[in-house]
PDB file of N, CA and C in Angstrom:
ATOM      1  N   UNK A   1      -5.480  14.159  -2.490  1.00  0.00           N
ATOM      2  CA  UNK A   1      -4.481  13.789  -1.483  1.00  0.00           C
ATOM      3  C   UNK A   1      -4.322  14.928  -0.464  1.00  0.00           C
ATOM      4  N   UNK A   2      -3.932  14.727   0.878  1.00  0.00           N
ATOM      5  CA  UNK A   2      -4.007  15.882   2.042  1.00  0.00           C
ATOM      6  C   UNK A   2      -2.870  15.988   2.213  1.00  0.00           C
ATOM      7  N   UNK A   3      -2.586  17.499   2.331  1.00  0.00           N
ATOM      8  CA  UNK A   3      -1.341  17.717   2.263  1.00  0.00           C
ATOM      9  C   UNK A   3      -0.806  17.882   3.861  1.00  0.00           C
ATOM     10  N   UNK A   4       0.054  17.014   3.964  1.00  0.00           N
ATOM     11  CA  UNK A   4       0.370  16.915   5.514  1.00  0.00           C
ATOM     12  C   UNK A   4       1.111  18.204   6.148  1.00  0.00           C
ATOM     13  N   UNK A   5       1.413  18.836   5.373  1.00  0.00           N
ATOM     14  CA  UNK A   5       1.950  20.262   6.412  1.00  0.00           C
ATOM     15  C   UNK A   5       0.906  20.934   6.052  1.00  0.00           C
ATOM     16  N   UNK A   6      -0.105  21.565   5.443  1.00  0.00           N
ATOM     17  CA  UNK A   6      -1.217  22.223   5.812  1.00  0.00           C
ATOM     18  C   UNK A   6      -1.846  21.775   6.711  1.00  0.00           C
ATOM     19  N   UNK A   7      -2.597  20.462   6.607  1.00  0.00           N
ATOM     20  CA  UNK A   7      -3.353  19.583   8.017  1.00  0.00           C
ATOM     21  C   UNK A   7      -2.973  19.449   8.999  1.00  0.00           C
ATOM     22  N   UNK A   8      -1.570  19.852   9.253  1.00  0.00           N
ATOM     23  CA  UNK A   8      -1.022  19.390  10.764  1.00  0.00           C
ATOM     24  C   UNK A   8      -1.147  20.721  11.338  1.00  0.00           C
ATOM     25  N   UNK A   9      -0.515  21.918  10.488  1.00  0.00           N
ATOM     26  CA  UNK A   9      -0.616  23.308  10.785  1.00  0.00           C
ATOM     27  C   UNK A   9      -2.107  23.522  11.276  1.00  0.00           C
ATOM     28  N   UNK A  10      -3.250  23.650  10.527  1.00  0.00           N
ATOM     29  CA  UNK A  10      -4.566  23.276  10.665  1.00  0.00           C
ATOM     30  C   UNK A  10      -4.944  22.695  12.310  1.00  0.00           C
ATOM     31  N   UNK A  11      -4.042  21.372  12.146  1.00  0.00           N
ATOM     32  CA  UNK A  11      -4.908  20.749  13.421  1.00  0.00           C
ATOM     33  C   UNK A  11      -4.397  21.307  14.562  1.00  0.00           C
ATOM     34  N   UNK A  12      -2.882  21.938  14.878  1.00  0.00           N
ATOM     35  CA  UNK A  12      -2.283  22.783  15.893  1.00  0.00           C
ATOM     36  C   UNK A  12      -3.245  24.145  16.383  1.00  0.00           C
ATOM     37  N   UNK A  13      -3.237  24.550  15.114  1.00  0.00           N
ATOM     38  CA  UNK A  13      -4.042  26.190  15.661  1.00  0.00           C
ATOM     39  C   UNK A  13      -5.649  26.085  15.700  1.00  0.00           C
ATOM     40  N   UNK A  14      -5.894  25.014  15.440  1.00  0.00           N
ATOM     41  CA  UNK A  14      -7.807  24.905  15.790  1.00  0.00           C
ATOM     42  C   UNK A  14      -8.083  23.297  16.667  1.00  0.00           C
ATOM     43  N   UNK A  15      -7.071  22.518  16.698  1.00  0.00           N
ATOM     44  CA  UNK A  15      -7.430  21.526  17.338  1.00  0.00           C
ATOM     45  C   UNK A  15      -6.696  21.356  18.909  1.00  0.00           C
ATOM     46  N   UNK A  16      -6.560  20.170  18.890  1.00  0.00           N
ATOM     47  CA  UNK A  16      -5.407  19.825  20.281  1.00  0.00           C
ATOM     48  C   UNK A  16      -4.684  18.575  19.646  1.00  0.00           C
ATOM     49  N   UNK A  17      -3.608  18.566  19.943  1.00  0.00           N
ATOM     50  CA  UNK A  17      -2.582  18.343  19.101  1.00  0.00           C
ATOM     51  C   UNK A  17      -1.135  18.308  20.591  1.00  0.00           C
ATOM     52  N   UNK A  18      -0.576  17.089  20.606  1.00  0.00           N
ATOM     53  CA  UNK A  18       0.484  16.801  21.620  1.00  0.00           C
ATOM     54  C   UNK A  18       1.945  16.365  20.845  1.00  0.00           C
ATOM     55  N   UNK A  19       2.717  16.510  21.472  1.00  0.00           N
ATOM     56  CA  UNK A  19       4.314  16.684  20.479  1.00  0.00           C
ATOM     57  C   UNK A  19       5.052  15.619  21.400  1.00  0.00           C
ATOM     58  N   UNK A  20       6.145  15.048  20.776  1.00  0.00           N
ATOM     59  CA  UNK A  20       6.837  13.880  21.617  1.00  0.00           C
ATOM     60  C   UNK A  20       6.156  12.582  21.774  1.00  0.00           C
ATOM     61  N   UNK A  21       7.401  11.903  22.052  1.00  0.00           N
ATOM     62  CA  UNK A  21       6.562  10.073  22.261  1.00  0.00           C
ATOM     63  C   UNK A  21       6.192   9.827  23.548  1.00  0.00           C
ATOM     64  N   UNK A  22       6.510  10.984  24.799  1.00  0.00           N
ATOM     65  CA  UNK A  22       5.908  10.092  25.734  1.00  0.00           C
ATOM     66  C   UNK A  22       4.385  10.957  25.440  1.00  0.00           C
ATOM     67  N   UNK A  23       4.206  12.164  25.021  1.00  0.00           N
ATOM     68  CA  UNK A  23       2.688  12.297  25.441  1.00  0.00           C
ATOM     69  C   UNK A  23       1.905  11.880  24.467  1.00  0.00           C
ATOM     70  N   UNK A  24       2.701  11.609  22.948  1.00  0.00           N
ATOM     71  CA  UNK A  24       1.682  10.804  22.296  1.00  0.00           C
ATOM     72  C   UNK A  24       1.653   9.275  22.664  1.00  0.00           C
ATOM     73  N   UNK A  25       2.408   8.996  23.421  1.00  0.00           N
ATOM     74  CA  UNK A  25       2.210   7.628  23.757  1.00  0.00           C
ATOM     75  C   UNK A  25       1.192   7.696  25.684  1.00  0.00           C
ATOM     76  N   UNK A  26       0.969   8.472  25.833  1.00  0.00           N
ATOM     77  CA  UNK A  26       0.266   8.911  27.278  1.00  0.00           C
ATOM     78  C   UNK A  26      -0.998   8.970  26.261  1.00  0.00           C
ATOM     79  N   UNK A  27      -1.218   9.528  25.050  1.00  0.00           N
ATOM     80  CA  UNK A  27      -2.521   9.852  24.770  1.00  0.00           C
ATOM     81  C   UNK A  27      -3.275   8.894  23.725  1.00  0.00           C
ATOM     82  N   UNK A  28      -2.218   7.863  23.737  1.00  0.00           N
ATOM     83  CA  UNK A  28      -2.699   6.522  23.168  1.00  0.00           C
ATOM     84  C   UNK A  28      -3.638   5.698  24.195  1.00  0.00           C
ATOM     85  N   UNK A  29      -2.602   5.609  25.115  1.00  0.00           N
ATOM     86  CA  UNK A  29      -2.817   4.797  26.627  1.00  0.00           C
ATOM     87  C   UNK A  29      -4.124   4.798  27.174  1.00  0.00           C
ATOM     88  N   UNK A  30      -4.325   6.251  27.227  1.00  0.00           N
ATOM     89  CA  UNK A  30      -5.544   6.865  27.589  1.00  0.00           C
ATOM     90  C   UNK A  30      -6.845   6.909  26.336  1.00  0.00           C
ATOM     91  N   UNK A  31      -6.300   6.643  25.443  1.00  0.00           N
ATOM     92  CA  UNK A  31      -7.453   6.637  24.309  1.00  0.00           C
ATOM     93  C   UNK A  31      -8.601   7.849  23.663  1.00  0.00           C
ATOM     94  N   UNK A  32      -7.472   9.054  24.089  1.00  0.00           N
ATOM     95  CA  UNK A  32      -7.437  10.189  24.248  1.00  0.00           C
ATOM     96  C   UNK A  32      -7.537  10.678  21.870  1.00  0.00           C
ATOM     97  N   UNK A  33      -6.006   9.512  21.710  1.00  0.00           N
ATOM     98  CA  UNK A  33      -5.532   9.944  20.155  1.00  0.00           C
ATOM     99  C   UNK A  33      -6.610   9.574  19.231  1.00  0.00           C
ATOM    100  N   UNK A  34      -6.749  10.350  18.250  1.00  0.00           N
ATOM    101  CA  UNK A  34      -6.830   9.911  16.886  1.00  0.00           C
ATOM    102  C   UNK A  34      -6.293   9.111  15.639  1.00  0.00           C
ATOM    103  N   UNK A  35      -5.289   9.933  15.946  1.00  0.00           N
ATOM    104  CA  UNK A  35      -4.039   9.579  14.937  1.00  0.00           C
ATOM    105  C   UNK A  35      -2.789  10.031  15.801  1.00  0.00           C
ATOM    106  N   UNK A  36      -1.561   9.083  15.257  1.00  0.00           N
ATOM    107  CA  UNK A  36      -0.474   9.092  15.377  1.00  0.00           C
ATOM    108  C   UNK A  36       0.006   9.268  14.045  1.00  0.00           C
ATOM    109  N   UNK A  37       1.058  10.152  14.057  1.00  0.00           N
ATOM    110  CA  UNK A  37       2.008  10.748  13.223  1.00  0.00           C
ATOM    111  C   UNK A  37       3.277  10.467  13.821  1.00  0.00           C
ATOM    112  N   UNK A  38       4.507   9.377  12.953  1.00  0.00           N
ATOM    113  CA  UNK A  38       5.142   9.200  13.511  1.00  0.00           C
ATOM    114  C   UNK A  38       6.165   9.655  12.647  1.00  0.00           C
ATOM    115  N   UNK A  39       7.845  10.447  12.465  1.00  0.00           N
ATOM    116  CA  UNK A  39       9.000   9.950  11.837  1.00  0.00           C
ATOM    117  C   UNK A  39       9.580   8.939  11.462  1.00  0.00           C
ATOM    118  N   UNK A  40      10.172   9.007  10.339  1.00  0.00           N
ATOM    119  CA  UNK A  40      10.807   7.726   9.901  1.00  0.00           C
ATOM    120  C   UNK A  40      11.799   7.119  10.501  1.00  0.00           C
ATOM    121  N   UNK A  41      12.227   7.701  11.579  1.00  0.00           N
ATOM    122  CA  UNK A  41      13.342   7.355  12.309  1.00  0.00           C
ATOM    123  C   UNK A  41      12.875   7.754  13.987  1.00  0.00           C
ATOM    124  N   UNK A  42      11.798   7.221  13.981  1.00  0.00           N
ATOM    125  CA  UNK A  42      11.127   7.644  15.951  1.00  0.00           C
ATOM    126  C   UNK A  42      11.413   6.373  16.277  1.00  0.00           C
ATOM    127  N   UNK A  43      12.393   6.112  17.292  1.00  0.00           N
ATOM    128  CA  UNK A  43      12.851   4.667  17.769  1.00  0.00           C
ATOM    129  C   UNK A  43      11.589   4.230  18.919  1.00  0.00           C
ATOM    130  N   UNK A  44      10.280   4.659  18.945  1.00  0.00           N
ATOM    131  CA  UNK A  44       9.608   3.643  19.813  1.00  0.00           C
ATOM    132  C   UNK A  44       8.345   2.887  18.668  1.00  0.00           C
ATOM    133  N   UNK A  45       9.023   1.717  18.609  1.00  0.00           N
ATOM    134  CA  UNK A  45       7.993   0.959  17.969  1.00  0.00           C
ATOM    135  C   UNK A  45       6.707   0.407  18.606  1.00  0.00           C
ATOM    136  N   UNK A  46       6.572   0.893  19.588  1.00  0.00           N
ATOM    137  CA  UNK A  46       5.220   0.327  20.102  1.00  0.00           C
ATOM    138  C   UNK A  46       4.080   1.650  19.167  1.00  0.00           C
ATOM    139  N   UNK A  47       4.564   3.263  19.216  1.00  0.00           N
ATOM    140  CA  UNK A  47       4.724   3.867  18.316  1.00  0.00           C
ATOM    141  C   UNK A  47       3.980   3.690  16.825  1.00  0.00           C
ATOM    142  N   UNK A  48       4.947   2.770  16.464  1.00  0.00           N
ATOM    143  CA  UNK A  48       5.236   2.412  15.088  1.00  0.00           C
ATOM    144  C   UNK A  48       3.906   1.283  14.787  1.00  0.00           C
ATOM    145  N   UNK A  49       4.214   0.742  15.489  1.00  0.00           N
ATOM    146  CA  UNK A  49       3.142  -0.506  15.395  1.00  0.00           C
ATOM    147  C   UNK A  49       1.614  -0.619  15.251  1.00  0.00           C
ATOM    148  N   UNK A  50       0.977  -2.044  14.924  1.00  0.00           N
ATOM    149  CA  UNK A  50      -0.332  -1.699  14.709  1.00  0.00           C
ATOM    150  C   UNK A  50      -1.077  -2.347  15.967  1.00  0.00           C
ATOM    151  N   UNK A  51      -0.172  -2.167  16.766  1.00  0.00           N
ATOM    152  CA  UNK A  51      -0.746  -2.959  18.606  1.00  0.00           C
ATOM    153  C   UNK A  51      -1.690  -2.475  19.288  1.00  0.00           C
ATOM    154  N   UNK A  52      -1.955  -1.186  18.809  1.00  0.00           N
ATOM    155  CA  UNK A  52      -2.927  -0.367  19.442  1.00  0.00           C
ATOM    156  C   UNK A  52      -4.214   0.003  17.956  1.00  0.00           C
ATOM    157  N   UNK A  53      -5.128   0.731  18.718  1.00  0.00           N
ATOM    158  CA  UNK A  53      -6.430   0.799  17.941  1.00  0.00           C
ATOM    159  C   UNK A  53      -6.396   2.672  17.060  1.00  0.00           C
ATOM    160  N   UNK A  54      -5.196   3.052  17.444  1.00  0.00           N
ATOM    161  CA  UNK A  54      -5.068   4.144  16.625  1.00  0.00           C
ATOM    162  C   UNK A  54      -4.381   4.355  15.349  1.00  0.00           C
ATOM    163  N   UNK A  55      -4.936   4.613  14.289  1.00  0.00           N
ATOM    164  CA  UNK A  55      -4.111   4.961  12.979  1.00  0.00           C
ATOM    165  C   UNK A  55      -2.820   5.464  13.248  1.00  0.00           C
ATOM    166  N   UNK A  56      -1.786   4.780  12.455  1.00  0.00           N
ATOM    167  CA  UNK A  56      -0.502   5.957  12.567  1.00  0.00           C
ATOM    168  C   UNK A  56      -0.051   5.952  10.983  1.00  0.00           C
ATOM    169  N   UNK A  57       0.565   7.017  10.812  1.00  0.00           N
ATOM    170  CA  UNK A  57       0.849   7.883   9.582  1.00  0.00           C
ATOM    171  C   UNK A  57       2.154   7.656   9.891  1.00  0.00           C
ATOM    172  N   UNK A  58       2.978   7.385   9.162  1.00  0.00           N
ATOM    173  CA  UNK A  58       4.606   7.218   8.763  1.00  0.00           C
ATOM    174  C   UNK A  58       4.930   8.295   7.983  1.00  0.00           C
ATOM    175  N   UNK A  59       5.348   9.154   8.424  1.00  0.00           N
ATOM    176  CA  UNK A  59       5.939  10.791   8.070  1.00  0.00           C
ATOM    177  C   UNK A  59       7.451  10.090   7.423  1.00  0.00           C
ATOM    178  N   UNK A  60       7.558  10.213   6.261  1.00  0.00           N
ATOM    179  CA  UNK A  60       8.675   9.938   5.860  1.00  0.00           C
ATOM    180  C   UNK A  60      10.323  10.630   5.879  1.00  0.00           C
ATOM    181  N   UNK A  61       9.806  12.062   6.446  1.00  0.00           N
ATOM    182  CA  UNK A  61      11.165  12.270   6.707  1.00  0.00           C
ATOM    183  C   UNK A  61      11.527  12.339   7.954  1.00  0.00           C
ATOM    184  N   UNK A  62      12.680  12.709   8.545  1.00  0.00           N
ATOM    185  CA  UNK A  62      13.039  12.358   9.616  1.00  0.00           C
ATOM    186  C   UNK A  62      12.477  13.374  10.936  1.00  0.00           C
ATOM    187  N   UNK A  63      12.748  13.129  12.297  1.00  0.00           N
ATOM    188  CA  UNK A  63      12.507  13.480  13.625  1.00  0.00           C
ATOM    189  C   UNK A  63      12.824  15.152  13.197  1.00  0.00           C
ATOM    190  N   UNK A  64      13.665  15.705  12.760  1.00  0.00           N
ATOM    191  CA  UNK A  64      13.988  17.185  12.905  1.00  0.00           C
ATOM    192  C   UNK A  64      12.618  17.786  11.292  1.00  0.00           C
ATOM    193  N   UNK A  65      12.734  16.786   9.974  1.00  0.00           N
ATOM    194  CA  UNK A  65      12.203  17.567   9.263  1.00  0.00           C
ATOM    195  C   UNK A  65      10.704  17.497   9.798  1.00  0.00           C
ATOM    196  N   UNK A  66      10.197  16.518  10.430  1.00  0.00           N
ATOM    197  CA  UNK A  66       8.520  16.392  11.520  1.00  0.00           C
ATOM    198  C   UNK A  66       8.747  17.627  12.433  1.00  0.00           C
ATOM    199  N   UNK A  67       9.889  18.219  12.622  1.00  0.00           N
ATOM    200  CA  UNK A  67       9.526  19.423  13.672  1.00  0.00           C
ATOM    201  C   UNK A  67       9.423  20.215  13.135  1.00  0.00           C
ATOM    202  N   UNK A  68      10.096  20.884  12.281  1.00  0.00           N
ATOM    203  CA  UNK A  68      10.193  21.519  11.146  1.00  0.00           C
ATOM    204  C   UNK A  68       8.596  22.279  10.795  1.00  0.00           C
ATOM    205  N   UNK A  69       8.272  20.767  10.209  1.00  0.00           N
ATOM    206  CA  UNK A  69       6.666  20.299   9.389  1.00  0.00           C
ATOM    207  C   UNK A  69       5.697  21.706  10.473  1.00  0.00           C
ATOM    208  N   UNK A  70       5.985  21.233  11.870  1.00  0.00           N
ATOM    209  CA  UNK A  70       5.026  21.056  12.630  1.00  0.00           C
ATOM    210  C   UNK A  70       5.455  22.877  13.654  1.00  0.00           C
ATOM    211  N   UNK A  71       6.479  23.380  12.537  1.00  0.00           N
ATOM    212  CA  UNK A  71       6.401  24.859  13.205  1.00  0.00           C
ATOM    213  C   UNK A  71       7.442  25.133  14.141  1.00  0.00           C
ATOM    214  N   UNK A  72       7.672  23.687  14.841  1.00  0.00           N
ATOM    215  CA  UNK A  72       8.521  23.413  16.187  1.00  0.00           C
ATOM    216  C   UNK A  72       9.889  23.733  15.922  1.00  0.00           C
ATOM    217  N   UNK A  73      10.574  24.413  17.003  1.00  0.00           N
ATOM    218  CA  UNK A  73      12.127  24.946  16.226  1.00  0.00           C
ATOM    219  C   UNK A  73      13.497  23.944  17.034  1.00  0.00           C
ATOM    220  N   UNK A  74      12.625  22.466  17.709  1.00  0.00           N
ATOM    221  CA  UNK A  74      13.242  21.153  17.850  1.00  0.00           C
ATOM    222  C   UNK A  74      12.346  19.955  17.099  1.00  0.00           C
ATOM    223  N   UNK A  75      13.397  18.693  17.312  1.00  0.00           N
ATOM    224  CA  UNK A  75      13.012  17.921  16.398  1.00  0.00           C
ATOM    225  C   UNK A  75      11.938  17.028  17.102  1.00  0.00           C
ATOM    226  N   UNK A  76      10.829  16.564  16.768  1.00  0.00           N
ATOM    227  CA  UNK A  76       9.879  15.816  16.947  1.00  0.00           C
ATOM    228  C   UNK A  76       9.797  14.386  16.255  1.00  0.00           C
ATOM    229  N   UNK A  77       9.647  13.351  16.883  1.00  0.00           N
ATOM    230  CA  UNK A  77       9.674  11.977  16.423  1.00  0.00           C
ATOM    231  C   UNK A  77       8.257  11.403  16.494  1.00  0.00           C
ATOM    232  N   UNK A  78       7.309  12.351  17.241  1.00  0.00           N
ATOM    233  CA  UNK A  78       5.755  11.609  17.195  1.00  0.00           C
ATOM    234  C   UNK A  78       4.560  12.883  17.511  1.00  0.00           C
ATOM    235  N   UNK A  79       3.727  12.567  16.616  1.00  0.00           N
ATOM    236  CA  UNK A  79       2.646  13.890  17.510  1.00  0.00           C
ATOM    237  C   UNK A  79       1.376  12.833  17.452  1.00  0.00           C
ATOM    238  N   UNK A  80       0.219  13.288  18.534  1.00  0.00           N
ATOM    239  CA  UNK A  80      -0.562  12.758  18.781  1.00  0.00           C
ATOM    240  C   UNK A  80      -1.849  13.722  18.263  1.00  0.00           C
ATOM    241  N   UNK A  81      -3.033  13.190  17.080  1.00  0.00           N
ATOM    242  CA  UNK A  81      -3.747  14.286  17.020  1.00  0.00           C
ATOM    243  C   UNK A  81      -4.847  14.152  17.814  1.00  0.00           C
ATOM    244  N   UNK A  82      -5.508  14.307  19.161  1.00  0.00           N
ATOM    245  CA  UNK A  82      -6.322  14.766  19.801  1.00  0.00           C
ATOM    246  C   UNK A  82      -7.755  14.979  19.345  1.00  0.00           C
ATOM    247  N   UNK A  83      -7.531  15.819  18.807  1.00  0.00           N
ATOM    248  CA  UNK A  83      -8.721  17.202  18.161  1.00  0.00           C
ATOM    249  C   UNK A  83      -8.484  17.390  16.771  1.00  0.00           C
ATOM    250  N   UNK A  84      -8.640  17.214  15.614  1.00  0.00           N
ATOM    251  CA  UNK A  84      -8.369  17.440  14.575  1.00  0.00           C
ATOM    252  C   UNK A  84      -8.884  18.998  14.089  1.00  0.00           C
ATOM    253  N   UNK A  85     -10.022  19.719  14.994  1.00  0.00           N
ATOM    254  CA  UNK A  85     -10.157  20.558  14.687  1.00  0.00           C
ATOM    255  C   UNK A  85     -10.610  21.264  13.469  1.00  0.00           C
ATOM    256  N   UNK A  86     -10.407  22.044  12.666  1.00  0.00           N
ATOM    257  CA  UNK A  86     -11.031  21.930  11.296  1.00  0.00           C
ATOM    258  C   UNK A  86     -10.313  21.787  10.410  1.00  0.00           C
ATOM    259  N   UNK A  87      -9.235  20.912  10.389  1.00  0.00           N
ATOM    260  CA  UNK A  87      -8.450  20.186   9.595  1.00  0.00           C
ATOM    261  C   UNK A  87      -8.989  18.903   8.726  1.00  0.00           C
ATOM    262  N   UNK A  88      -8.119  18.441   8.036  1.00  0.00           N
ATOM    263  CA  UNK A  88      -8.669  16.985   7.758  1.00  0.00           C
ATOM    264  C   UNK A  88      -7.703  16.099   7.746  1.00  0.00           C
ATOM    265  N   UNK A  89      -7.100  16.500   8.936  1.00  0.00           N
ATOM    266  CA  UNK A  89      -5.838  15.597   8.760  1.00  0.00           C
ATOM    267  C   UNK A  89      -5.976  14.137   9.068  1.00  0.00           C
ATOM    268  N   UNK A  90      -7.026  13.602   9.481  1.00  0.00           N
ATOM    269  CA  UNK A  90      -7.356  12.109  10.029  1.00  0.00           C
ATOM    270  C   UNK A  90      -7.820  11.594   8.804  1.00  0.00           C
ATOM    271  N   UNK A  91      -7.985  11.916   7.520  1.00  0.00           N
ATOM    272  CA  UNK A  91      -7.621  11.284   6.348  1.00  0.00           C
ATOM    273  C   UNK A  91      -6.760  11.352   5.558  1.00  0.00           C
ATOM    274  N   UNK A  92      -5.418  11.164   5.936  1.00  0.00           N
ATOM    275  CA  UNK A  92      -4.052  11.097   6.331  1.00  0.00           C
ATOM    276  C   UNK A  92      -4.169   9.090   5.937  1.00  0.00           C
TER     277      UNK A  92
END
């Protein structure tokens, strides 16, 4: 099993990696993402949904503990992974 705060840490400092719903939702649009990583409580369900052609990961705890996760010293409701970098977080 992959442990989602090593892999995300991982994909930040060796990959490209975007924070928030509008740029992970800009880097959906664009077909830019890999994966979506979302909070259990990120109010954009387009987001959430399986409407688009990118995996998303349901981070079970909430918008502040995803920022937390992710190093960030505000709360985050979505990250977009880009670049996975030498992580393995896209088997997530």
């Amino acid at each position: 099993m992959v442990d989602i705060g090593r892999a995300l840490k991982t994909a930040i400092a060796t990959g490209k990696v975007v924070f928030g719903e509008q740029q992970a939702l800009k880097a959906v649009t664009k077909g830019e993402a890999k994966l979506v990583i979302v909070s259990k409580n990120c109010p954009n369900e387009f987001l959430r949904s399986k409407e688009h052609s990118v995996p998303v990961h349901v981070y079970e705890g909430t918008n502040m503990e995803l920022g937390a996760l992710a190093g960030k010293p505000f709360s985050v409701s979505a990250i977009a992974v880009i670049d996975k970098g030498t992580s393995n977080i896209l088997s997530l």
